[in-house]
PDB file of N, CA and C in Angstrom:
ATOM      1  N   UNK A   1      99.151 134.610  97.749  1.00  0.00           N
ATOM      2  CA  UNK A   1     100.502 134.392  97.304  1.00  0.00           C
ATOM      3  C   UNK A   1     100.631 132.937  96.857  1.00  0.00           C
ATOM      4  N   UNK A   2     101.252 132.918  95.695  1.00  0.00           N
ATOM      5  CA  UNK A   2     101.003 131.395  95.190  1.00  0.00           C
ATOM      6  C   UNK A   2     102.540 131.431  94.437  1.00  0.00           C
ATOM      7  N   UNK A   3     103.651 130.271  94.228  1.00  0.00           N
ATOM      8  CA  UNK A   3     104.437 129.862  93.502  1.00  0.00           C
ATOM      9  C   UNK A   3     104.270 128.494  92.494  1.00  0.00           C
ATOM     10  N   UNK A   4     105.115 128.904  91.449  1.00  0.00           N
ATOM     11  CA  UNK A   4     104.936 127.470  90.765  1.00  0.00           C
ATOM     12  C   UNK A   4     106.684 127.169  91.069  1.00  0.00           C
ATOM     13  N   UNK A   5     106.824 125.725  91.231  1.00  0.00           N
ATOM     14  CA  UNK A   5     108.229 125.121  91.939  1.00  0.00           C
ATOM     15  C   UNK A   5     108.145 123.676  90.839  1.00  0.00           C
ATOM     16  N   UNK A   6     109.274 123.228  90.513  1.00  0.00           N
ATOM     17  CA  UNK A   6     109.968 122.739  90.218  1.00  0.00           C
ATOM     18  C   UNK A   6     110.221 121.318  91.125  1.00  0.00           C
ATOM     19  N   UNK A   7     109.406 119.862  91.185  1.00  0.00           N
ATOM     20  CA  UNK A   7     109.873 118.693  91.616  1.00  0.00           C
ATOM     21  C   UNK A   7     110.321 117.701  90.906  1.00  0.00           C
ATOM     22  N   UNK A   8     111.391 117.640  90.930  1.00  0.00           N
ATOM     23  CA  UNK A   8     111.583 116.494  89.562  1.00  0.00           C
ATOM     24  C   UNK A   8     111.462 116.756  88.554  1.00  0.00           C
ATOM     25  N   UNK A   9     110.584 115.992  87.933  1.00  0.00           N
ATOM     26  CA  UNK A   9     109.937 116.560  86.364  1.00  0.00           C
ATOM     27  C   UNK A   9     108.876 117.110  86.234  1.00  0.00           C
ATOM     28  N   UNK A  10     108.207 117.282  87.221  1.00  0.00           N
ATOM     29  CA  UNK A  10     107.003 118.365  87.515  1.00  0.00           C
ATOM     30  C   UNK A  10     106.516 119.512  87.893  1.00  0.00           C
ATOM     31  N   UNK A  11     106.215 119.632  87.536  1.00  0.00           N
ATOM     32  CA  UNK A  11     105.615 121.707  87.916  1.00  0.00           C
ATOM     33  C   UNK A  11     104.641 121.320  88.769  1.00  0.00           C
ATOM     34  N   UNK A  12     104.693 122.368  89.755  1.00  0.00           N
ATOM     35  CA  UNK A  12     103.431 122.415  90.958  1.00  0.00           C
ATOM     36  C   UNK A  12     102.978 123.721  91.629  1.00  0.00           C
ATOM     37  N   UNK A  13     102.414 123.989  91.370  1.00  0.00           N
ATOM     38  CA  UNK A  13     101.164 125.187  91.918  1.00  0.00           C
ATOM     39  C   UNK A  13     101.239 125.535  93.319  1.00  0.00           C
ATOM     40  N   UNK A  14     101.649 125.636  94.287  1.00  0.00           N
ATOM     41  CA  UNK A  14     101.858 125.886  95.632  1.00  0.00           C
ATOM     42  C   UNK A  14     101.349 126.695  96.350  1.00  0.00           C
ATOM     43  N   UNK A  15     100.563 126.804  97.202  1.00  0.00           N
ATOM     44  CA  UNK A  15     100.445 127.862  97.885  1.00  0.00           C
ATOM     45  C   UNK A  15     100.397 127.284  98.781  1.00  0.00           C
ATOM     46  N   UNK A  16     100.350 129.005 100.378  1.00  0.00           N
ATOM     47  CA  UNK A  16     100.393 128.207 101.988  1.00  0.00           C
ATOM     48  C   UNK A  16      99.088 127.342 102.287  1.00  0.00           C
ATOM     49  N   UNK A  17      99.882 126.544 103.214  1.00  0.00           N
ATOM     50  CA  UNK A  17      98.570 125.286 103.548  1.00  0.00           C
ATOM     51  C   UNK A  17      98.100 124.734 102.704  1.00  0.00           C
ATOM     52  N   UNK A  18      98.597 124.445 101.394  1.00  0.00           N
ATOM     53  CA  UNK A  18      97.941 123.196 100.305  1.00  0.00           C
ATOM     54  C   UNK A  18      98.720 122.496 100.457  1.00  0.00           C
ATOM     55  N   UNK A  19      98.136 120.853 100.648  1.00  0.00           N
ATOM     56  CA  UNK A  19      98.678 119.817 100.709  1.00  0.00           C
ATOM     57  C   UNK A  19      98.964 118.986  99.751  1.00  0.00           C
ATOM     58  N   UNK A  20      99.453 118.265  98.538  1.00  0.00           N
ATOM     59  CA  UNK A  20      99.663 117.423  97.961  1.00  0.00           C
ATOM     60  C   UNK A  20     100.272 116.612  97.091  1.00  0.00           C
ATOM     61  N   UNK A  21     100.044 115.777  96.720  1.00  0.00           N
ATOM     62  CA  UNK A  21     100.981 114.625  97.009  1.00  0.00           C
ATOM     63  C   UNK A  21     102.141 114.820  95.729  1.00  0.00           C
ATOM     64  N   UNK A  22     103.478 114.320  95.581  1.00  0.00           N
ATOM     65  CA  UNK A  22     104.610 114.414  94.422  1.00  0.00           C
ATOM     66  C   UNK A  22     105.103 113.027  94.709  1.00  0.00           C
ATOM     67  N   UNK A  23     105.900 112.838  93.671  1.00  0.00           N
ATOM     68  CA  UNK A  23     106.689 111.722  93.628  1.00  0.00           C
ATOM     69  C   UNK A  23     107.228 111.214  95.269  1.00  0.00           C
ATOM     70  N   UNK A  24     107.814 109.701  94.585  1.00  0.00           N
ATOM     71  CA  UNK A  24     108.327 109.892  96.157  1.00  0.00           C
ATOM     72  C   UNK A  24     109.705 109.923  96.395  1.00  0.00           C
ATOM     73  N   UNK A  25     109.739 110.718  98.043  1.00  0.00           N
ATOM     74  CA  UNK A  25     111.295 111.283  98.325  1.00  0.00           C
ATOM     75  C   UNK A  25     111.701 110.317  99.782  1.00  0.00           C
ATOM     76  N   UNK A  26     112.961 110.421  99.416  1.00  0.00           N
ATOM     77  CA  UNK A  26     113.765 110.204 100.535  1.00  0.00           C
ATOM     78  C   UNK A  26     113.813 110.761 101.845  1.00  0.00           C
ATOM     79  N   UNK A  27     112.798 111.207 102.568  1.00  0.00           N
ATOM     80  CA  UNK A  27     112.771 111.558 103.745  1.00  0.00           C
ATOM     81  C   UNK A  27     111.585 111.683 104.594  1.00  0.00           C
ATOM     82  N   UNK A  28     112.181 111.467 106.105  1.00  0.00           N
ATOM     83  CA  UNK A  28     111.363 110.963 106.979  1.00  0.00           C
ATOM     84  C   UNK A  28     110.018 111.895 107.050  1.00  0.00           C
ATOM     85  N   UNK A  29     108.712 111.909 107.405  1.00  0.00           N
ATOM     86  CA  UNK A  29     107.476 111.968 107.841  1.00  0.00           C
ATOM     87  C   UNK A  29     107.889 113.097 109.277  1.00  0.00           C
ATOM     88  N   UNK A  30     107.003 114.512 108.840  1.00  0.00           N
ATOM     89  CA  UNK A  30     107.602 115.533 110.322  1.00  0.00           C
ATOM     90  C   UNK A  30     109.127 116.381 109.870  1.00  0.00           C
ATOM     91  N   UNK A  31     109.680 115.552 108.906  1.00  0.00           N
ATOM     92  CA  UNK A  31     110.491 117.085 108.479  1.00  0.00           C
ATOM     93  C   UNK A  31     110.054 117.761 107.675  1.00  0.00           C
ATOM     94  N   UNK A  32     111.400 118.970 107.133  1.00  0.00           N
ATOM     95  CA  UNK A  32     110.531 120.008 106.467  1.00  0.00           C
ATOM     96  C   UNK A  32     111.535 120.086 104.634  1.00  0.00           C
ATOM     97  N   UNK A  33     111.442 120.481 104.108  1.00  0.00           N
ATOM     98  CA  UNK A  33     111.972 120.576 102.797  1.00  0.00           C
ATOM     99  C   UNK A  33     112.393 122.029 102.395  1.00  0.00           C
ATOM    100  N   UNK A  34     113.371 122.223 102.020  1.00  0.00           N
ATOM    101  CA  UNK A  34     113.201 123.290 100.936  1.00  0.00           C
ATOM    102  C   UNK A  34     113.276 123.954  99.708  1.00  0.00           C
ATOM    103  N   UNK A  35     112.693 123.686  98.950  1.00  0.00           N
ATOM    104  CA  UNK A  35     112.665 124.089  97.316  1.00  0.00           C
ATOM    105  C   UNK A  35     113.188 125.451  96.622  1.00  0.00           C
ATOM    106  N   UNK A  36     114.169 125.207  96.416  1.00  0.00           N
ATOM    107  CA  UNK A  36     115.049 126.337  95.717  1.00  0.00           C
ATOM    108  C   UNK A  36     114.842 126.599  94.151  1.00  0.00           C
ATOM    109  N   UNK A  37     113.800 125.948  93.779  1.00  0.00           N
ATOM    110  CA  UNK A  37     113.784 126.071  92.090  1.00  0.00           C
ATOM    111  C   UNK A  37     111.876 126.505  92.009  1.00  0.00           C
ATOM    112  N   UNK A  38     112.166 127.974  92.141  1.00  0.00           N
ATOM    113  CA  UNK A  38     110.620 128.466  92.176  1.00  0.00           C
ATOM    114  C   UNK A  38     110.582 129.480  90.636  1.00  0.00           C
ATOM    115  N   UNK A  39     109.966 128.642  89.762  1.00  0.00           N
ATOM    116  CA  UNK A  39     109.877 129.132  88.593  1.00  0.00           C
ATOM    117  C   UNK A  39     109.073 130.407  88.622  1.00  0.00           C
ATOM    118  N   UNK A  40     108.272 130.934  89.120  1.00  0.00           N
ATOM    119  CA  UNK A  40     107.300 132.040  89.165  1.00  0.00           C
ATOM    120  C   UNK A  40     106.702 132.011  90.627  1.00  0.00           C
ATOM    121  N   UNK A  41     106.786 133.375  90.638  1.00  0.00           N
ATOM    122  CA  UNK A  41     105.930 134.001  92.473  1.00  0.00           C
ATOM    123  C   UNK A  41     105.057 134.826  91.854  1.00  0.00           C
ATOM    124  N   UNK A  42     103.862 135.022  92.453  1.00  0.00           N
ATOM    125  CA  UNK A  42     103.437 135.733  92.213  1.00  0.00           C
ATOM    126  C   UNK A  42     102.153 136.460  94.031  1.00  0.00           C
ATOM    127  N   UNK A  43     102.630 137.756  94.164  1.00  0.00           N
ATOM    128  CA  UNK A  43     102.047 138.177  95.613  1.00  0.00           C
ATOM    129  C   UNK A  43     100.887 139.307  94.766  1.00  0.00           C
ATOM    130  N   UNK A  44      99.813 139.067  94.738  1.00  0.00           N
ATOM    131  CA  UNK A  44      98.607 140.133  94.396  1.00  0.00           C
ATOM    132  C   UNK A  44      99.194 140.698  93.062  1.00  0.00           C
ATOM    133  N   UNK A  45      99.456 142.014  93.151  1.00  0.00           N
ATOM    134  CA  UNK A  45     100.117 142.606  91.857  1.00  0.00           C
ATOM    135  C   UNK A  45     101.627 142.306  91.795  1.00  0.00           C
ATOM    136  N   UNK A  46     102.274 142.090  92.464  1.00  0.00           N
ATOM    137  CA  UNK A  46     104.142 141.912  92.252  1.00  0.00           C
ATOM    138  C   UNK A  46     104.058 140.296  92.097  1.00  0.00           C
ATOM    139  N   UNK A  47     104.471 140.274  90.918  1.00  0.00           N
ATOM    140  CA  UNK A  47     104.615 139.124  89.843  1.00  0.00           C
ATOM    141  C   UNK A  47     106.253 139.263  89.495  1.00  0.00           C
ATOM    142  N   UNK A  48     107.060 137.799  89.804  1.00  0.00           N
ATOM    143  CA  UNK A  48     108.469 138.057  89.348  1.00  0.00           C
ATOM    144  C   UNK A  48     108.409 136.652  88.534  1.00  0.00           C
ATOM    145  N   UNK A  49     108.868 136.433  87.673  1.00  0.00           N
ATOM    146  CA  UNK A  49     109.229 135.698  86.989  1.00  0.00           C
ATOM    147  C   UNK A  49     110.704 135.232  86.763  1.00  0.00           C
ATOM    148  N   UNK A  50     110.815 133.892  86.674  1.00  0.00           N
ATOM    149  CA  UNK A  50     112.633 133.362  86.843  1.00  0.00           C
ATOM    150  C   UNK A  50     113.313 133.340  85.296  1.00  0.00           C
ATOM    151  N   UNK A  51     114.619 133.594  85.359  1.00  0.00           N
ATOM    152  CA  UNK A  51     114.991 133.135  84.567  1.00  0.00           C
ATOM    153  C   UNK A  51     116.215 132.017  84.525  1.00  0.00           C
ATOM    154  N   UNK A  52     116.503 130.752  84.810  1.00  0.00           N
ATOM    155  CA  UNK A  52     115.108 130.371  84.759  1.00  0.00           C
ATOM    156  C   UNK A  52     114.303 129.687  86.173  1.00  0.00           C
ATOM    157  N   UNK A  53     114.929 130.251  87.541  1.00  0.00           N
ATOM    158  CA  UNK A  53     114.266 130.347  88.687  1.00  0.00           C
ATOM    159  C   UNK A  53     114.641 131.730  89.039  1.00  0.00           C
ATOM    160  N   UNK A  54     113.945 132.275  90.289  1.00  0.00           N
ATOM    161  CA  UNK A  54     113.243 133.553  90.671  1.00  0.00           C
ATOM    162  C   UNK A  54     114.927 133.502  91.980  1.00  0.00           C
ATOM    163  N   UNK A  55     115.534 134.823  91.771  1.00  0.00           N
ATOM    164  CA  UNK A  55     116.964 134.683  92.676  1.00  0.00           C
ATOM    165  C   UNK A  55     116.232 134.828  94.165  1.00  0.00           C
ATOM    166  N   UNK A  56     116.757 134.081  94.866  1.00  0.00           N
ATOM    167  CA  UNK A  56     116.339 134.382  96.511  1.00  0.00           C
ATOM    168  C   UNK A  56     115.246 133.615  96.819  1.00  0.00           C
ATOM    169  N   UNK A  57     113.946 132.987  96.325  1.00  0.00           N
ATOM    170  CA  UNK A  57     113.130 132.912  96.302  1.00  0.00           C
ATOM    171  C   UNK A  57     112.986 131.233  96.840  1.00  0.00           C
ATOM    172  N   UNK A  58     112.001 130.395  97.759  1.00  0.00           N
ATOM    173  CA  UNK A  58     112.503 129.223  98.245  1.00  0.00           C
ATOM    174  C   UNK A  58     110.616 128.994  98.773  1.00  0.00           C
ATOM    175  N   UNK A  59     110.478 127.996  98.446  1.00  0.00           N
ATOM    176  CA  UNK A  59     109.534 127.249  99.338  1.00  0.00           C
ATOM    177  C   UNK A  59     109.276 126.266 100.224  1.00  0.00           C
ATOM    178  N   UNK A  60     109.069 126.232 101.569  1.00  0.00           N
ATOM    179  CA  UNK A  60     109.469 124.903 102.768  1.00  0.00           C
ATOM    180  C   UNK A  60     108.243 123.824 102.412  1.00  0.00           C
ATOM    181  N   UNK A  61     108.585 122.977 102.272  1.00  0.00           N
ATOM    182  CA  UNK A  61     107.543 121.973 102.053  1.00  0.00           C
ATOM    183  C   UNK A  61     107.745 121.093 103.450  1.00  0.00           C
ATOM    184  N   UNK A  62     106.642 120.139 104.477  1.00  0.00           N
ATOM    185  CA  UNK A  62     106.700 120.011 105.271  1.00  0.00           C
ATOM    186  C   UNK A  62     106.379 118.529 105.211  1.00  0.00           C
ATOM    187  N   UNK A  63     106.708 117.338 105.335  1.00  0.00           N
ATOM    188  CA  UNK A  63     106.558 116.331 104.599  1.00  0.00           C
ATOM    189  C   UNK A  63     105.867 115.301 105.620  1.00  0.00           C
ATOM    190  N   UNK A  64     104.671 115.173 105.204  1.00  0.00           N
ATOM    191  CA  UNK A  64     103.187 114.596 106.384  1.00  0.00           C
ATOM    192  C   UNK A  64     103.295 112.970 106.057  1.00  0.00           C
ATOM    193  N   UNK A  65     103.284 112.272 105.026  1.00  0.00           N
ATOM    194  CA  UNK A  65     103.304 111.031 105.119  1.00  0.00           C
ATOM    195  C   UNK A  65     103.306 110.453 103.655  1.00  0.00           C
ATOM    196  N   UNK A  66     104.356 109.050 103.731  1.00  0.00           N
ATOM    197  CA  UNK A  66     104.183 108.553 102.676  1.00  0.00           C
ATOM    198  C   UNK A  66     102.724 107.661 102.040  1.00  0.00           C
ATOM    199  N   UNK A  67     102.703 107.432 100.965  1.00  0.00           N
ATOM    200  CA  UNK A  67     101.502 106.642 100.036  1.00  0.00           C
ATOM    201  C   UNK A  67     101.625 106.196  99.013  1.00  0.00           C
ATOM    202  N   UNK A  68     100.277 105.537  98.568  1.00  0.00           N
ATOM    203  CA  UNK A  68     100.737 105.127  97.111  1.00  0.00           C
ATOM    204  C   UNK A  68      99.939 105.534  96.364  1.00  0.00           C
ATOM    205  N   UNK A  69     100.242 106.107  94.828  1.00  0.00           N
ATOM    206  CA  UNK A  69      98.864 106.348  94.268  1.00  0.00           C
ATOM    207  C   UNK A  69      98.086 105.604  93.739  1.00  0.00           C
ATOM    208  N   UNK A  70      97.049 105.891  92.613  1.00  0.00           N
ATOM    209  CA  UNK A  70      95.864 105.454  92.185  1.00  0.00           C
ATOM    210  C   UNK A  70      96.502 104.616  91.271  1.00  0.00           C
ATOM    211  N   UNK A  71      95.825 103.301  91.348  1.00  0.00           N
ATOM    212  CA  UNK A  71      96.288 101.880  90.717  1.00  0.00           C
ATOM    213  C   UNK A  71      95.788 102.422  89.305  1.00  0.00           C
ATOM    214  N   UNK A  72      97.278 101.502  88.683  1.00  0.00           N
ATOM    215  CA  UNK A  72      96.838 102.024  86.989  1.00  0.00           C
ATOM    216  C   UNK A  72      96.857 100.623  86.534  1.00  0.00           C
ATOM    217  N   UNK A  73      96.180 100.215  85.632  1.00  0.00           N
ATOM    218  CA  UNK A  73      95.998  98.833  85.051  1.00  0.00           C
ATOM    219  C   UNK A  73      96.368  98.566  83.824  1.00  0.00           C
ATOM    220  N   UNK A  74      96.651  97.731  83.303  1.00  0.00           N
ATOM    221  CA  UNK A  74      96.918  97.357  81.935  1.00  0.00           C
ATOM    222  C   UNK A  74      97.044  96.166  81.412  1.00  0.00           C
ATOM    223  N   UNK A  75      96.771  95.770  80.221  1.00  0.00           N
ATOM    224  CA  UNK A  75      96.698  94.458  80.345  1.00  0.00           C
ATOM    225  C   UNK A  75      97.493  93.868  78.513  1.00  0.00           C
ATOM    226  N   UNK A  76      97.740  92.681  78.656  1.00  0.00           N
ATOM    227  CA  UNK A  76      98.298  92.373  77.300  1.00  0.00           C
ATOM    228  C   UNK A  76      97.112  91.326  76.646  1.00  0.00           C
ATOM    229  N   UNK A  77      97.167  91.411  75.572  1.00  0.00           N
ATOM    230  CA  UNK A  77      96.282  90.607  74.661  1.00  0.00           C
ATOM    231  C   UNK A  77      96.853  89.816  73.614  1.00  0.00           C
ATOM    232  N   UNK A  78      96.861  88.575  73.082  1.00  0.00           N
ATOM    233  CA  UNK A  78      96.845  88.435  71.590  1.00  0.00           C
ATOM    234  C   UNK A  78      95.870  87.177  71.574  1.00  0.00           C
ATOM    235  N   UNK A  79      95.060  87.377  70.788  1.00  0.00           N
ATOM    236  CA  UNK A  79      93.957  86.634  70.157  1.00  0.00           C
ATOM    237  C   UNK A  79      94.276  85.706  69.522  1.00  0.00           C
ATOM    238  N   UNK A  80      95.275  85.243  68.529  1.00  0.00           N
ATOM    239  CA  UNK A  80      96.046  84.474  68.172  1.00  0.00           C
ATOM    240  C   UNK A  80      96.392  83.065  68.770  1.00  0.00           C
ATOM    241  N   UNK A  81      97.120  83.584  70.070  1.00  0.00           N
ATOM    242  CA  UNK A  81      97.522  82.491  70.881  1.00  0.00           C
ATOM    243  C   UNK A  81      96.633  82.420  72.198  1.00  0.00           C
ATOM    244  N   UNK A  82      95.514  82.771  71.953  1.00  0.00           N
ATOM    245  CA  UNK A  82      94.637  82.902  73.535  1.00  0.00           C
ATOM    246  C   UNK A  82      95.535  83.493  75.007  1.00  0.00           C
ATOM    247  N   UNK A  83      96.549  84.527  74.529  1.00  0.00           N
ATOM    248  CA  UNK A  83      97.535  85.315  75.548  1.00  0.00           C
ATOM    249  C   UNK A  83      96.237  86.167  76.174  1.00  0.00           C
ATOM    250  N   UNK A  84      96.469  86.100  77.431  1.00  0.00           N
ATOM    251  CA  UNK A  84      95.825  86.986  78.393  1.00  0.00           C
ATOM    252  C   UNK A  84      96.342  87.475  79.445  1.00  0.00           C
ATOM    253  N   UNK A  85      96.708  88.803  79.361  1.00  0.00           N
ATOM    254  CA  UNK A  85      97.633  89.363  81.133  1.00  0.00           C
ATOM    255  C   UNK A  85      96.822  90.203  81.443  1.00  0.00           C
ATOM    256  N   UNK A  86      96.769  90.668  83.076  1.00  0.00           N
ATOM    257  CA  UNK A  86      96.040  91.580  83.475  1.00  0.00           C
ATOM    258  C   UNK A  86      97.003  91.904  84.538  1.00  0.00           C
ATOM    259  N   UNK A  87      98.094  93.031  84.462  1.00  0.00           N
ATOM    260  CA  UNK A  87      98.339  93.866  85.504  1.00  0.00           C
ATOM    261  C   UNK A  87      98.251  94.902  86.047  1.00  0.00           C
ATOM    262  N   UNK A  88      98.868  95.594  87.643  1.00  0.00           N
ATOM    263  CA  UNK A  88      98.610  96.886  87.928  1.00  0.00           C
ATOM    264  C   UNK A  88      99.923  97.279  88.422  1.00  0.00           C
ATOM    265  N   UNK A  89     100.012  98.724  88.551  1.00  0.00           N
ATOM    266  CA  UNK A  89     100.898  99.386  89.322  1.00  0.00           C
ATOM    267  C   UNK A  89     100.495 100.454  90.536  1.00  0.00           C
ATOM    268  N   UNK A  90     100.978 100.655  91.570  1.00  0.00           N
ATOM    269  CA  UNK A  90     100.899 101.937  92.133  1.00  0.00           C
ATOM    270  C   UNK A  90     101.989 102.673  92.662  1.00  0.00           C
ATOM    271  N   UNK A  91     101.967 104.092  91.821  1.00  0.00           N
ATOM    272  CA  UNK A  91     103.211 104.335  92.598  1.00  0.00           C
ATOM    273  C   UNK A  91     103.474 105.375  93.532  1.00  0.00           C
ATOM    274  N   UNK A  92     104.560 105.041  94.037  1.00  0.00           N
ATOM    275  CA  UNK A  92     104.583 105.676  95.642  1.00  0.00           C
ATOM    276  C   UNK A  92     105.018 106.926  95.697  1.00  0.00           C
ATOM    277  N   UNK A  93     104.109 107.436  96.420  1.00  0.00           N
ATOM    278  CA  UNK A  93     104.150 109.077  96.527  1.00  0.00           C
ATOM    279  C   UNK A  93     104.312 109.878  98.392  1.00  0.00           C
ATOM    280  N   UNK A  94     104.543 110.870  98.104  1.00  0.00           N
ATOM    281  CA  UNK A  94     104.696 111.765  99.004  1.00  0.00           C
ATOM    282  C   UNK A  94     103.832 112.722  99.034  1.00  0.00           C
ATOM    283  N   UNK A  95     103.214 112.581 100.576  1.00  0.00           N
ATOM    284  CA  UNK A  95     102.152 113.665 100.813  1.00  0.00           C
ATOM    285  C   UNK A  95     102.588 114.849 101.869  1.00  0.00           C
ATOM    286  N   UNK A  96     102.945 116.121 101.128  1.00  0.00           N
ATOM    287  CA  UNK A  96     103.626 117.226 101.465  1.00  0.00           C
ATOM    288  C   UNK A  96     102.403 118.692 102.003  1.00  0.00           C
ATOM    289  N   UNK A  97     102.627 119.326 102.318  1.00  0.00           N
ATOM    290  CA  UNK A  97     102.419 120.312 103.168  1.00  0.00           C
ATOM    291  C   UNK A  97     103.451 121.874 103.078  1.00  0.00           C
ATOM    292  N   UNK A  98     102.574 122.705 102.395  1.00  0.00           N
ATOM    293  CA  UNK A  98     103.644 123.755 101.444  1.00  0.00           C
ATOM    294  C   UNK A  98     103.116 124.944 103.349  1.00  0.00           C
ATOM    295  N   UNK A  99     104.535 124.720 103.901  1.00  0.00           N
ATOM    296  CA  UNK A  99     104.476 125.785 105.098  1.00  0.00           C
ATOM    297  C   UNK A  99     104.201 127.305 104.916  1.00  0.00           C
ATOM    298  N   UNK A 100     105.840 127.553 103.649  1.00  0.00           N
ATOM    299  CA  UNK A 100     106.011 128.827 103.894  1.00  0.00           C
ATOM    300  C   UNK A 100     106.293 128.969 102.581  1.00  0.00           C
ATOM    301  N   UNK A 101     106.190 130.230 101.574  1.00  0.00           N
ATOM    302  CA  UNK A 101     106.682 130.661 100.523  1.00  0.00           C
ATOM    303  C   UNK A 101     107.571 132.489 100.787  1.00  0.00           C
ATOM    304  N   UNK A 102     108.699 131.936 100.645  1.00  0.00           N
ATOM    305  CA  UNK A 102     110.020 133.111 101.107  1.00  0.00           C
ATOM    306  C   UNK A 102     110.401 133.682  99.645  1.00  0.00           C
ATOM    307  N   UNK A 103     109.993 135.254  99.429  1.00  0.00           N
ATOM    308  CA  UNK A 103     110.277 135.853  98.389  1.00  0.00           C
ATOM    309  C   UNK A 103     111.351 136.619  98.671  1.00  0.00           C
TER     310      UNK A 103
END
């Protein structure tokens, strides 16, 4: 049994006991979540599709710990004036825990 859900601006693949990481949210480490915007379920052969989420349909996400992600770099140049920048970012994410998927 697998759902695709709706975080933000992202689509995510879900199933029970996969862990990983989304943007980051406002809440504490040990609670639980629940996602009301499940674009597609799908259980073996019974496949429902939303229009444009699936009525009734909810996934608990269980929320294990915050992080940051993978440093992205970038840098500025101009040859001209001997300009040289070198920066990074990382940004902070949430590492989740998909409990239950409720059709």
């Amino acid at each position: 049994m697998y759902a695709i859900i709706r975080l933000g601006n992202h689509q995510v693949r879900a199933e029970k006991g996969e862990i990983f990481a989304i943007d980051r949210l406002a809440a504490k480490p040990g609670t639980s979540l629940d996602v009301a915007d499940v674009l597609f379920a799908a259980d073996g052969a019974d496949v429902k599709i939303g229009t444009p989420t699936v009525k009734g349909a909810k996934v608990v996400l269980e929320i294990l710990k915050e992080q940051k992600g993978k440093k992205v770099r970038f840098t500025k140049f101009d040859r001209t004036d001997n300009y040289r920048r070198k920066k990074g970012h990382r940004q902070p994410q949430t590492l989740v825990r998909v409990k239950d998927i409720v059709l």
